[in-house]
Protein backbone atom coordinates (compact mmCIF):
# COMPACT_ATOMS: atom_id res chain seq x y z
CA UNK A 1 0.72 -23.14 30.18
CA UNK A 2 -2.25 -20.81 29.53
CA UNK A 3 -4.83 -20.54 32.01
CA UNK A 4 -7.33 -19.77 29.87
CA UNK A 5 -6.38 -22.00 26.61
CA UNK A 6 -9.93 -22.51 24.80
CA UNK A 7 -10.86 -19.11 25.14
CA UNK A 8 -7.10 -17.60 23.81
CA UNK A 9 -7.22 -20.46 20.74
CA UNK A 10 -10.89 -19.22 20.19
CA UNK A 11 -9.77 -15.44 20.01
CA UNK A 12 -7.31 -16.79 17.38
CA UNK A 13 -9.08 -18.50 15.25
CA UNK A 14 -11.02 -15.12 14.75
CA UNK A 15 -7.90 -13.34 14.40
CA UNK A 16 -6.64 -15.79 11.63
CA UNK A 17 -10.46 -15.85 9.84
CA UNK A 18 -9.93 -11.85 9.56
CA UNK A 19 -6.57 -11.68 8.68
CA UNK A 20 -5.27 -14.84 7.37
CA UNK A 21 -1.77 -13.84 6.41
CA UNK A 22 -0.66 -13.62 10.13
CA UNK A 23 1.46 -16.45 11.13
CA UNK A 24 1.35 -18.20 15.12
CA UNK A 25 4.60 -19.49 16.22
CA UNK A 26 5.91 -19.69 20.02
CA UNK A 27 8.74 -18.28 21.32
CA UNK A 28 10.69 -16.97 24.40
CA UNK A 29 10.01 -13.73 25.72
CA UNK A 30 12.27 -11.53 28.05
CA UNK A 31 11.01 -9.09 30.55
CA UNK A 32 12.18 -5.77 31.61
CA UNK A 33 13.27 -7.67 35.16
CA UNK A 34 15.01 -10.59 33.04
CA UNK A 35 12.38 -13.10 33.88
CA UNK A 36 11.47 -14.87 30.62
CA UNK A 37 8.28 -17.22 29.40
CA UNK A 38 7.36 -19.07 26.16
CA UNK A 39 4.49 -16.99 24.54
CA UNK A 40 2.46 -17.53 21.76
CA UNK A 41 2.95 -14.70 19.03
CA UNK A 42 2.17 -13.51 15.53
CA UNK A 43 2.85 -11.41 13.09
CA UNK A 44 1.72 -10.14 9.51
CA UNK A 45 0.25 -6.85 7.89
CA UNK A 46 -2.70 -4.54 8.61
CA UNK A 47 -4.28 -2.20 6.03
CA UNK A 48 -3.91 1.24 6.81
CA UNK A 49 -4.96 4.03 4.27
CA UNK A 50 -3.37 7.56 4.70
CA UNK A 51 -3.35 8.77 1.11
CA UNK A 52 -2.66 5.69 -0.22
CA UNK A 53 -2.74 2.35 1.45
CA UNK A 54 0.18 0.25 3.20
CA UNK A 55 0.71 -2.56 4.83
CA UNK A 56 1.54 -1.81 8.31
CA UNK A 57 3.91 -5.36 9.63
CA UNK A 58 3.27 -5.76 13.11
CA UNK A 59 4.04 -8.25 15.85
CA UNK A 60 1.78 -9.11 19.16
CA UNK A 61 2.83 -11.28 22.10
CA UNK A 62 0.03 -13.03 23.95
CA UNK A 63 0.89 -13.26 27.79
CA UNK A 64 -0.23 -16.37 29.27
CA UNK A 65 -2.91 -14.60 31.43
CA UNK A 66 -4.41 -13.79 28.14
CA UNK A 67 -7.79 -12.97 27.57
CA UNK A 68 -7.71 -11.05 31.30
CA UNK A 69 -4.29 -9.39 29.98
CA UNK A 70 -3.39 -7.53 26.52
CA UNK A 71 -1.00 -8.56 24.46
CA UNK A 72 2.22 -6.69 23.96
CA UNK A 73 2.58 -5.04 20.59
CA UNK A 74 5.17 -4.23 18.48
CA UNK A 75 5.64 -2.76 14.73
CA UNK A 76 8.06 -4.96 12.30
CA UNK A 77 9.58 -2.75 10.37
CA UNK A 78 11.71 -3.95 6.98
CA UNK A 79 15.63 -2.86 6.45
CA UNK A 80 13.98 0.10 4.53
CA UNK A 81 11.11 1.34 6.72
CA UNK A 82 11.91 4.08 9.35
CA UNK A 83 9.70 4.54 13.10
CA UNK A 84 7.67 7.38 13.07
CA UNK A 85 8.33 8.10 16.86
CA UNK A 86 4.47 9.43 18.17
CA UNK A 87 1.86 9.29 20.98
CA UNK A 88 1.14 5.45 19.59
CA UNK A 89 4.11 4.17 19.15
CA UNK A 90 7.95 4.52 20.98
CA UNK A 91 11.53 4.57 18.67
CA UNK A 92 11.95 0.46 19.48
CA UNK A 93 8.23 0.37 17.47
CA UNK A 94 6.69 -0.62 20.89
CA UNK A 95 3.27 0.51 20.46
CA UNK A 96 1.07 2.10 22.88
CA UNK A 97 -2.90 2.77 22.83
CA UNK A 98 -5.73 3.92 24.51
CA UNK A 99 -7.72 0.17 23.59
CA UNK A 100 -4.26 -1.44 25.41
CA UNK A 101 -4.46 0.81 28.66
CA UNK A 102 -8.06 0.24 28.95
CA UNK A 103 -7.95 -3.85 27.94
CA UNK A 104 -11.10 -5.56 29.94
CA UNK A 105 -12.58 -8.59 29.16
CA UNK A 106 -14.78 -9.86 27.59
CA UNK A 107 -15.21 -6.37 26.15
CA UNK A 108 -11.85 -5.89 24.43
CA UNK A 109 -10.30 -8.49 21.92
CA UNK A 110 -7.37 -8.78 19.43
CA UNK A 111 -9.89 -7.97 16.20
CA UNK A 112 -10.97 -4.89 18.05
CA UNK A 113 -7.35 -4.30 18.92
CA UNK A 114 -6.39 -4.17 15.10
CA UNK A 115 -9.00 -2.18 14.61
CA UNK A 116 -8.22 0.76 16.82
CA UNK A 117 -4.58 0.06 15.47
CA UNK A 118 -5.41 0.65 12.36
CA UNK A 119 -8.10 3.72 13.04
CA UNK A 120 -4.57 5.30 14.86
CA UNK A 121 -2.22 4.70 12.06
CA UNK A 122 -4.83 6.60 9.58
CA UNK A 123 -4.21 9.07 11.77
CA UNK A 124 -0.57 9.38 12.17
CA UNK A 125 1.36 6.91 9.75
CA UNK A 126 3.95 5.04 12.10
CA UNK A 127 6.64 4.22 9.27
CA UNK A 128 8.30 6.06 7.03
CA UNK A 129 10.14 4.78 3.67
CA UNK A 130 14.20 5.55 3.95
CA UNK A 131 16.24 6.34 1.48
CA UNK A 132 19.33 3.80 1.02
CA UNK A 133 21.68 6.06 3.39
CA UNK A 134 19.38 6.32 5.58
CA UNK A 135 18.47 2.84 5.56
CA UNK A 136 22.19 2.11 6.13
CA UNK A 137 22.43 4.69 9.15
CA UNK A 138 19.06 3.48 10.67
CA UNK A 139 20.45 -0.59 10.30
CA UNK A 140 21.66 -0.73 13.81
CA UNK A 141 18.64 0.68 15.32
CA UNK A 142 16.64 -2.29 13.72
CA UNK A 143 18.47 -4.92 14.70
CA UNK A 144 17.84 -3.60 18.02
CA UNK A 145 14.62 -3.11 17.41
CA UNK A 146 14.23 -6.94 15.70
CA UNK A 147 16.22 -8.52 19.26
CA UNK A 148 13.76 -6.49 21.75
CA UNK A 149 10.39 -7.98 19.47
CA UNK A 150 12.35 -11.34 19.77
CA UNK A 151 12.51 -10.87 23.67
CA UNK A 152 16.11 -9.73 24.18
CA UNK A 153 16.30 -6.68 25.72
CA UNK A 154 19.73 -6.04 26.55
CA UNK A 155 19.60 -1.99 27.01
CA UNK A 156 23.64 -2.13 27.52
CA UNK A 157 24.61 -3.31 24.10
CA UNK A 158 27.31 -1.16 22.69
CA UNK A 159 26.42 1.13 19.81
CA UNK A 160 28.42 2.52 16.96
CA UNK A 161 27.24 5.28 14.61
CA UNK A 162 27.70 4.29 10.76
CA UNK A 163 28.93 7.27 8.48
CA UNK A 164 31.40 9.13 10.68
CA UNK A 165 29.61 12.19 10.60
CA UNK A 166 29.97 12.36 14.23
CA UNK A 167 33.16 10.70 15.01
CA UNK A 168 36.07 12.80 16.77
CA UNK A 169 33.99 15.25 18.55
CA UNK A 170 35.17 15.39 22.04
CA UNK A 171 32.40 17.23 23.71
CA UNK A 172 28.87 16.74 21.78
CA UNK A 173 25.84 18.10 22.95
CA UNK A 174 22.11 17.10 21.24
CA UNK A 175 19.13 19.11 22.23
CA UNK A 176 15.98 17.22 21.63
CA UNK A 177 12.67 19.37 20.11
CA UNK A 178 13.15 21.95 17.85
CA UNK A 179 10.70 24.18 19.41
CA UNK A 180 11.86 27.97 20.62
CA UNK A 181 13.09 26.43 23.54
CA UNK A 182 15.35 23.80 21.95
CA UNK A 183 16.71 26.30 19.25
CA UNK A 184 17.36 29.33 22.35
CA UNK A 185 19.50 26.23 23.75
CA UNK A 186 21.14 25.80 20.45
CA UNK A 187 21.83 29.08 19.81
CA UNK A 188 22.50 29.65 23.72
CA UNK A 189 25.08 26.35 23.91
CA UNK A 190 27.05 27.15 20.33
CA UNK A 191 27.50 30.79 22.02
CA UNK A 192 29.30 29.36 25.24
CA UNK A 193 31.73 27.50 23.13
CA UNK A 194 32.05 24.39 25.91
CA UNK A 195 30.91 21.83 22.73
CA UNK A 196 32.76 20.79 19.55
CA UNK A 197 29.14 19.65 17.67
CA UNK A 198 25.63 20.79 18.96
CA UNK A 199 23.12 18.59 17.36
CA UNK A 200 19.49 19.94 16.98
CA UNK A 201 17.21 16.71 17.20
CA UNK A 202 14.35 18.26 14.90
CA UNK A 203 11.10 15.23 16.22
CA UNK A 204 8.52 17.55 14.25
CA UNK A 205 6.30 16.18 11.39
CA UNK A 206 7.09 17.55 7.54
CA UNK A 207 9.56 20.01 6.07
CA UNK A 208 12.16 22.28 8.47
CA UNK A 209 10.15 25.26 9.43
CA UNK A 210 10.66 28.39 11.41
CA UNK A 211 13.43 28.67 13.29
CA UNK A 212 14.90 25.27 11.72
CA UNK A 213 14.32 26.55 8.51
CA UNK A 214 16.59 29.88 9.49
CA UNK A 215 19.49 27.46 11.17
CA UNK A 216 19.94 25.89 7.89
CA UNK A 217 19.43 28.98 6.25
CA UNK A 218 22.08 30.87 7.85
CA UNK A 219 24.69 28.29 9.11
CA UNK A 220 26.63 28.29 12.04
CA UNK A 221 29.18 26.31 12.41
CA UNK A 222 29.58 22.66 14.52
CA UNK A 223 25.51 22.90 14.20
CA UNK A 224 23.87 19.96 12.79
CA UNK A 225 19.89 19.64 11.93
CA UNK A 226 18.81 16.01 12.12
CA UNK A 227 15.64 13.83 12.28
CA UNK A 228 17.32 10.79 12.77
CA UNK A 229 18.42 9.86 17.01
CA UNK A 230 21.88 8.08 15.50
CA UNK A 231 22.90 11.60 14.58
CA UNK A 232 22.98 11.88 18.98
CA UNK A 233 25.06 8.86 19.29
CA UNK A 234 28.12 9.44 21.96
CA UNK A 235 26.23 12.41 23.39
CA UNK A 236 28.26 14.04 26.50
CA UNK A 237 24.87 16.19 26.97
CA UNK A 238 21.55 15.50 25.69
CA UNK A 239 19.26 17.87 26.79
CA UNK A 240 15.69 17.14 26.83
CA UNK A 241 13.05 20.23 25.39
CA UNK A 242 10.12 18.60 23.63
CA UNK A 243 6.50 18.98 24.97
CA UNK A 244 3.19 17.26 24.13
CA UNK A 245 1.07 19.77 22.40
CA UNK A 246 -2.22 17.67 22.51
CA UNK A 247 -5.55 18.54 23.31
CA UNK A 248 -5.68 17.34 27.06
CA UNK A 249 -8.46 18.47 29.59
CA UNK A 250 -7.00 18.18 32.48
CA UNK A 251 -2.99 18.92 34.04
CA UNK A 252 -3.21 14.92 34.80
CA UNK A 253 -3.40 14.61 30.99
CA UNK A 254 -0.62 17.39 29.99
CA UNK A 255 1.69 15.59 32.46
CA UNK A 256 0.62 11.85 30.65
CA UNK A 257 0.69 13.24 27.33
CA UNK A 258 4.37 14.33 28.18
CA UNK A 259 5.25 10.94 29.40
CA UNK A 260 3.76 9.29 26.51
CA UNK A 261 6.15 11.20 24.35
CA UNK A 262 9.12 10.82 26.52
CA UNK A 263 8.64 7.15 26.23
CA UNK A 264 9.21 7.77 22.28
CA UNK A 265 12.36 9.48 22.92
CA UNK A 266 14.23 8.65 26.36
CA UNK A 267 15.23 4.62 25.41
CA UNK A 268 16.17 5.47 22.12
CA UNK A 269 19.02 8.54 23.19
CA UNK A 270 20.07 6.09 25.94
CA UNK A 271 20.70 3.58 23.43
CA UNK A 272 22.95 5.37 21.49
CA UNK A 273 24.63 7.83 24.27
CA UNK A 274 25.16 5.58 27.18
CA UNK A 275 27.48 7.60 29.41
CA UNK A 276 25.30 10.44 28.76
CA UNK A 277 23.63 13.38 30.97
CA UNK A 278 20.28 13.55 30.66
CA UNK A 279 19.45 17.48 31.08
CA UNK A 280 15.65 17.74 31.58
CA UNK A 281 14.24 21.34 30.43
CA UNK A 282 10.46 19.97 29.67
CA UNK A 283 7.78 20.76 32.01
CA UNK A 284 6.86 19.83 34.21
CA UNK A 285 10.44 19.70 35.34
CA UNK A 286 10.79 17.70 38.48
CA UNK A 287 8.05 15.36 37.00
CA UNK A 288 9.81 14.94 33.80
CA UNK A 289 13.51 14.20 35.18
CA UNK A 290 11.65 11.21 37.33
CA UNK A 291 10.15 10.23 34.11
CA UNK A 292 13.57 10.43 32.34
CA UNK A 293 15.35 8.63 35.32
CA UNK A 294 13.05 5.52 35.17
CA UNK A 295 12.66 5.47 30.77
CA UNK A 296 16.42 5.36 30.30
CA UNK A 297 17.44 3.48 33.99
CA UNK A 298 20.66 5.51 34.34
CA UNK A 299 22.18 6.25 37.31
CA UNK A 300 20.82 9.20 39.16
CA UNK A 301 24.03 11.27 39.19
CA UNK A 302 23.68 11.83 35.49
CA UNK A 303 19.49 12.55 35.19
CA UNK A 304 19.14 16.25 36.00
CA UNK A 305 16.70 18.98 35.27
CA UNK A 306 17.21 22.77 34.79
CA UNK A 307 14.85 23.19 38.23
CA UNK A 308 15.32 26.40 39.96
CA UNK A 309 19.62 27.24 38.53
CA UNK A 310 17.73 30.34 36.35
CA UNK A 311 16.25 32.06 39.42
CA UNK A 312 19.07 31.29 41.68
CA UNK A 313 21.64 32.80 39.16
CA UNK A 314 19.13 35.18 39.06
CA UNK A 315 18.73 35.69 42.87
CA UNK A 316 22.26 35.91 43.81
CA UNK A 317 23.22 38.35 40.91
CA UNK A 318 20.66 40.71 42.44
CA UNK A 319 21.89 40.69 46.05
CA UNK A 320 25.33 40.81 44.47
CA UNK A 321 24.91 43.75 41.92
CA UNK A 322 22.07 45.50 43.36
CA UNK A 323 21.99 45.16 46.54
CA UNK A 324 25.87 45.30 46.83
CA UNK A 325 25.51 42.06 49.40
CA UNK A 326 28.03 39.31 47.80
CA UNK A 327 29.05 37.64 50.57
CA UNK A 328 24.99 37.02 51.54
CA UNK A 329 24.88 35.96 47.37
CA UNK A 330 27.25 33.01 47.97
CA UNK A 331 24.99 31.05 50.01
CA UNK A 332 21.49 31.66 49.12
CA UNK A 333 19.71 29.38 46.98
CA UNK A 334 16.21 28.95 45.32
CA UNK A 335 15.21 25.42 45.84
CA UNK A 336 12.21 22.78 45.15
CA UNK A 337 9.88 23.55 43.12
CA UNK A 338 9.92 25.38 39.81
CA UNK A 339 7.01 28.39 39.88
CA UNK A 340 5.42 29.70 42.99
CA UNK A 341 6.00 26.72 45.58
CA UNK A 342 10.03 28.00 45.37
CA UNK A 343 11.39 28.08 48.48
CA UNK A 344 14.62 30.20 49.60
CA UNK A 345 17.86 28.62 51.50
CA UNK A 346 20.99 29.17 52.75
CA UNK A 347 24.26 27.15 53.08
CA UNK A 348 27.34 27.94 54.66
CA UNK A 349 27.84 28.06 58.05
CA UNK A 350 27.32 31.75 60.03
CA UNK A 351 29.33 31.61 63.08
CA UNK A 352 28.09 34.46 65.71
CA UNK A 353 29.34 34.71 69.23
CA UNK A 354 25.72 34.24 70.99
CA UNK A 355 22.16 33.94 70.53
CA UNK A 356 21.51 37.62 70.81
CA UNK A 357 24.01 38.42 67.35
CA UNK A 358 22.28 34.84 65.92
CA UNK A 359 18.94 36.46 65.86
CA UNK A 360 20.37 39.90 64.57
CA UNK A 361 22.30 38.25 61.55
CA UNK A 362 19.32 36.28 60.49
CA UNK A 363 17.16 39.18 60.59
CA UNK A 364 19.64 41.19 58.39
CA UNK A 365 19.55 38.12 56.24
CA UNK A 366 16.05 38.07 55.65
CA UNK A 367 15.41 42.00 55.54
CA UNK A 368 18.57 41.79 52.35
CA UNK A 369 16.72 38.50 50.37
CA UNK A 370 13.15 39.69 51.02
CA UNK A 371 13.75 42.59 48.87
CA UNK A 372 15.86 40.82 46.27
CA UNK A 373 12.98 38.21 46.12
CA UNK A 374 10.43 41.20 45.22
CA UNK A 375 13.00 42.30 42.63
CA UNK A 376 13.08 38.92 41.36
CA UNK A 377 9.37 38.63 41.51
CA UNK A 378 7.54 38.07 37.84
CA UNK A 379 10.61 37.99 36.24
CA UNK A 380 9.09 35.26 33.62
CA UNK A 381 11.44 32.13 32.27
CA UNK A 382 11.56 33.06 28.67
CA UNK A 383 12.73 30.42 26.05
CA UNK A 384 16.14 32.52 25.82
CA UNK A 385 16.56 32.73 29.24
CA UNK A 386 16.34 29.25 29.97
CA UNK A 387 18.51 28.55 26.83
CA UNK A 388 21.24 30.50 28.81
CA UNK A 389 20.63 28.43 31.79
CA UNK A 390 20.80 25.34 30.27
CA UNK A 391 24.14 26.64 28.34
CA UNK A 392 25.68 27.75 31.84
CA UNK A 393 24.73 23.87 33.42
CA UNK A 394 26.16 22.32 30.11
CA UNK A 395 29.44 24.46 30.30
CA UNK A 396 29.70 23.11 33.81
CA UNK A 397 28.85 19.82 33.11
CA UNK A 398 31.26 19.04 30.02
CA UNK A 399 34.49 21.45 31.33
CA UNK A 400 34.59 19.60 34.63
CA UNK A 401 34.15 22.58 36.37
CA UNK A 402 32.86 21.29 39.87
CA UNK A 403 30.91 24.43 40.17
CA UNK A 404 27.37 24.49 42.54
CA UNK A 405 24.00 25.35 40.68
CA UNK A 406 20.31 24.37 41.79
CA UNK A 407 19.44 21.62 39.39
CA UNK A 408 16.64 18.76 40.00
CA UNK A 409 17.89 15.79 41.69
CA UNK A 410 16.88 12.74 43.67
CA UNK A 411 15.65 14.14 46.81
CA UNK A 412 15.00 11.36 48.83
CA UNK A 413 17.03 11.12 52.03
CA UNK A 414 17.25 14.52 52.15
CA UNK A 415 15.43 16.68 54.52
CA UNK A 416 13.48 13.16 55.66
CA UNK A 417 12.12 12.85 52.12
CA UNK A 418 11.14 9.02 51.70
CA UNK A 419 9.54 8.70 48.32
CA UNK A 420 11.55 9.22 44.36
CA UNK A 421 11.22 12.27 43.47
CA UNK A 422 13.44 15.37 41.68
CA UNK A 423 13.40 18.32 43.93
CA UNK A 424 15.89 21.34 42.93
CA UNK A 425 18.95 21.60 45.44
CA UNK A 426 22.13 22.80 45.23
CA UNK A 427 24.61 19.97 43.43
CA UNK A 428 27.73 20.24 42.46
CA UNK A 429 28.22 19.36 39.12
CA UNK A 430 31.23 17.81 36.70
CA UNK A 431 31.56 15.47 34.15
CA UNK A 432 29.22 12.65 35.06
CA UNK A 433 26.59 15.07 36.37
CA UNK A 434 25.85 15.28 39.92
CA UNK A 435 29.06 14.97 41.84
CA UNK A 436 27.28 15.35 45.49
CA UNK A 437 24.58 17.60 46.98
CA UNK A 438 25.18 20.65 49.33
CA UNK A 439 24.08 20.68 52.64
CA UNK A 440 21.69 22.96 53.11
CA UNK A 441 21.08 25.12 56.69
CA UNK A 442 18.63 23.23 59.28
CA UNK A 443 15.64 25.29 58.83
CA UNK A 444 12.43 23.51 59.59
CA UNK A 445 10.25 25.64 57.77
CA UNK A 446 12.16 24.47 54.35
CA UNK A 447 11.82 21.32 55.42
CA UNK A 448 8.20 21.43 55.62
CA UNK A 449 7.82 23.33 52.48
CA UNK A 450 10.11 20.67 50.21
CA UNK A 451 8.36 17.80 52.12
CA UNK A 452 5.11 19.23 50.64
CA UNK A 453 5.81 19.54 47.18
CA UNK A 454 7.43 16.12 47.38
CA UNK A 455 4.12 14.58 48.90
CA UNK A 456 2.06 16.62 46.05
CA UNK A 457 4.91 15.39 43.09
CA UNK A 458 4.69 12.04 44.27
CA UNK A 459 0.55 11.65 44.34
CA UNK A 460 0.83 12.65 40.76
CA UNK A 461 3.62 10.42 39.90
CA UNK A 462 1.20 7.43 41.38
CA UNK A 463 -1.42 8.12 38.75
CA UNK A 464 1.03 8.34 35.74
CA UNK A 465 1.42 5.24 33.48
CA UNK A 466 4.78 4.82 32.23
């Protein structure tokens, strides 16, 4: 069944003259879409020397389009070996690499493959050795891990956390990144009250530091520290902080670098939460969400980001505390964009007698939220300040409360918006995240403006590779 079958056996005869403990077998494999093939596969051990040397188990599938196609690449890891989650390599041990993205032939090969492999791994060790309990915890996870290198990838399988650390928490909330911004949302959620456990997903490299280092120091209660994604099983809340801090050139790259982590993180906390909301706080935000939306393939209702529900709490406590104009605060919202392509709306529905009183009210409208938008002008989104927002969306989220805040959500449909992407618009919000979206006042100004930044989102959604 391979088109090209002298030049894939000749590629493996190399591969088995340069590493002849790999063994060749064929099996099935199953696609994301369900479709499945019979591929030729191997696995064994690389060298890799960081400090000392290991044997790095890995597994490659060769499609049948092979040499004009890379293979698909997985790590093996034993009962006892944990998944460094990194740039390279995902928490199912699906690995990723520059040699993969860029595959050409005749150029690229399998030996040259391993070699960049194994030049990566020196870099950043993929595996980790786990203690016995950890082991123990971490068991489901590989057998997950074993069926999706096998081909199965049933992403609906139930999961069951081992220990019981976690089990009879009602409302459980995991923040992901242990950066300022994930620890202001700790601090910012425990505060509220809404959750019975707020785990702190701690992704960083080495010993607790910083602000870790002070949660464990001085301990507040229902907070957990963990490095381990079981400790998020039966999330009602995960929210989503981490960042890429690489050493990209261009915004192209920070966005990428960003989706290459998310691809880490996302499939791994929808394994184990499955009837979670995803609550996007990484930037950037309405990129992100889409990225989170199409990593863990829930339903849109429950993949949200923060989006503009700071500066619209913001905006309408100004009109309604300093400029004494509450009934104006009510309706107005800051929506699309996060940053300076924020646009201002209105809902509700302002009945005048004629087009003479129309014209007045809008004026007076406009004259009130011009001024409150100077006052709100270079107010910056400090990691606290967004820790509150994100509390304030959680509290809605897990008490039910049906209450109307300007999160990211899938804007097309709306306001003749064809292609996927997360715009912020005013949702009402409850238990399974978006309940429905507001209708917003015909204006066709704000149309233009949020059909702009969704054309502009979009193009650089095209040039990611997820």
């Amino acid at each position: 069944q391979y088109k090209f079958r002298d030049l894939t056996i000749e590629e493996l005869r190399n591969v088995n003259k340069t590493y002849p403990n790999f063994t060749f077998s064929m099996n099935t494999y199953t696609f994301k879409d369900g479709s499945q093939k019979d591929l030729l596969n191997f696995s064994g051990t690389i060298p890799v020397k960081y400090g000392n040397s290991y044997n790095i188990p890995i597994h490659l599938w060769i499609l049948d389009s092979y040499p004009f196609a890379p293979p698909i690449c997985f790590l093996k890891p034993t009962v006892n070996m944990g998944i460094s989650v990194g740039k390279h390599v995902d928490a199912h041990g699906r690995i990723y690499l520059p040699y993969l993205q860029n595959w050409s032939h005749p150029k690229s090969t399998v030996i040259g493959l391993i070699k960049e492999m194994i030049a990566k791994f020196e870099e950043e060790l993929p595996l980790y050795s786990l203690s016995s309990s950890d082991a123990a915890r971490q068991s489901e996870l590989l057998s997950y891990i074993a069926k999706i290198t096998e081909g199965e990838t049933d992403m609906k399988s139930k999961s069951k956390i081992v220990g019981g650390k976690t089990e009879g928490c009602f409302n459980k909330i995991t923040v992901v990144g242990a950066g300022d911004l994930g620890i202001a949302c700790v601090l910012a959620i425990a505060a509220k009250g809404a959750a019975d456990k707020v785990i702190l997903l701690d992704l960083s490299e080495g010993a607790a530091k910083g602000g870790t280092m002070d949660l464990e120091t001085f301990v507040l209660p229902n907070v957990e520290i963990s490095k381990d994604f079981s400790a998020s099983a039966d999330s009602k809340v995960v929210v989503l902080t981490v960042n890429s801090l690489g050493n990209a050139q261009t915004y192209l790259d920070v966005i990428q670098s960003n989706v290459d982590l998310f691809r880490g993180i996302v499939p791994a906390i929808s394994h184990y939460s499955q009837n979670t909301v995803l609550l996007v706080a990484s930037h950037p935000v309405e990129i992100m969400t889409y990225v989170s939306w199409k990593l863990s393939a829930f339903p849109k209702n429950r993949v949200i980001g923060v989006g503009a529900n700071l500066d619209t709490e913001r905006f309408q406590h100004i009109l309604t505390n300093l400029l004494k104009a509450q009934v104006l605060a009510k309706d107005a919202w800051i929506i699309g964009e996060q940053g300076e392509d924020k646009v201002l709306s209105w809902t509700g529905c302002h009945l005048v007698a004629n087009q003479t009183e129309a014209m007045v009210d809008h004026n007076s409208r406009e004259k009130v939220a011009n001024r409150a938008m100077e006052v709100l002008k270079g107010k910056g989104q400090r990691s606290w300040s967004v820790g509150l927002s994100v509390a304030d969306l959680t509290d809605s989220i897990l008490k039910n409360k049906r209450k109307v805040h300007s999160v990211s959500t899938l804007a097309k449909g709306c306001c003749n918006i064809n292609s996927e992407v997360f715009l912020s618009l005013p949702c009402v919000l409850g238990n399974n995240g978006v309940i429905e979206m507001v209708k917003l006042e015909e204006d066709p100004l704000v149309q233009e403006k949020l059909q702009s930044s969704a054309g502009s989102i979009h193009d650089l959604q095209q040039q990611l590779k997820l």
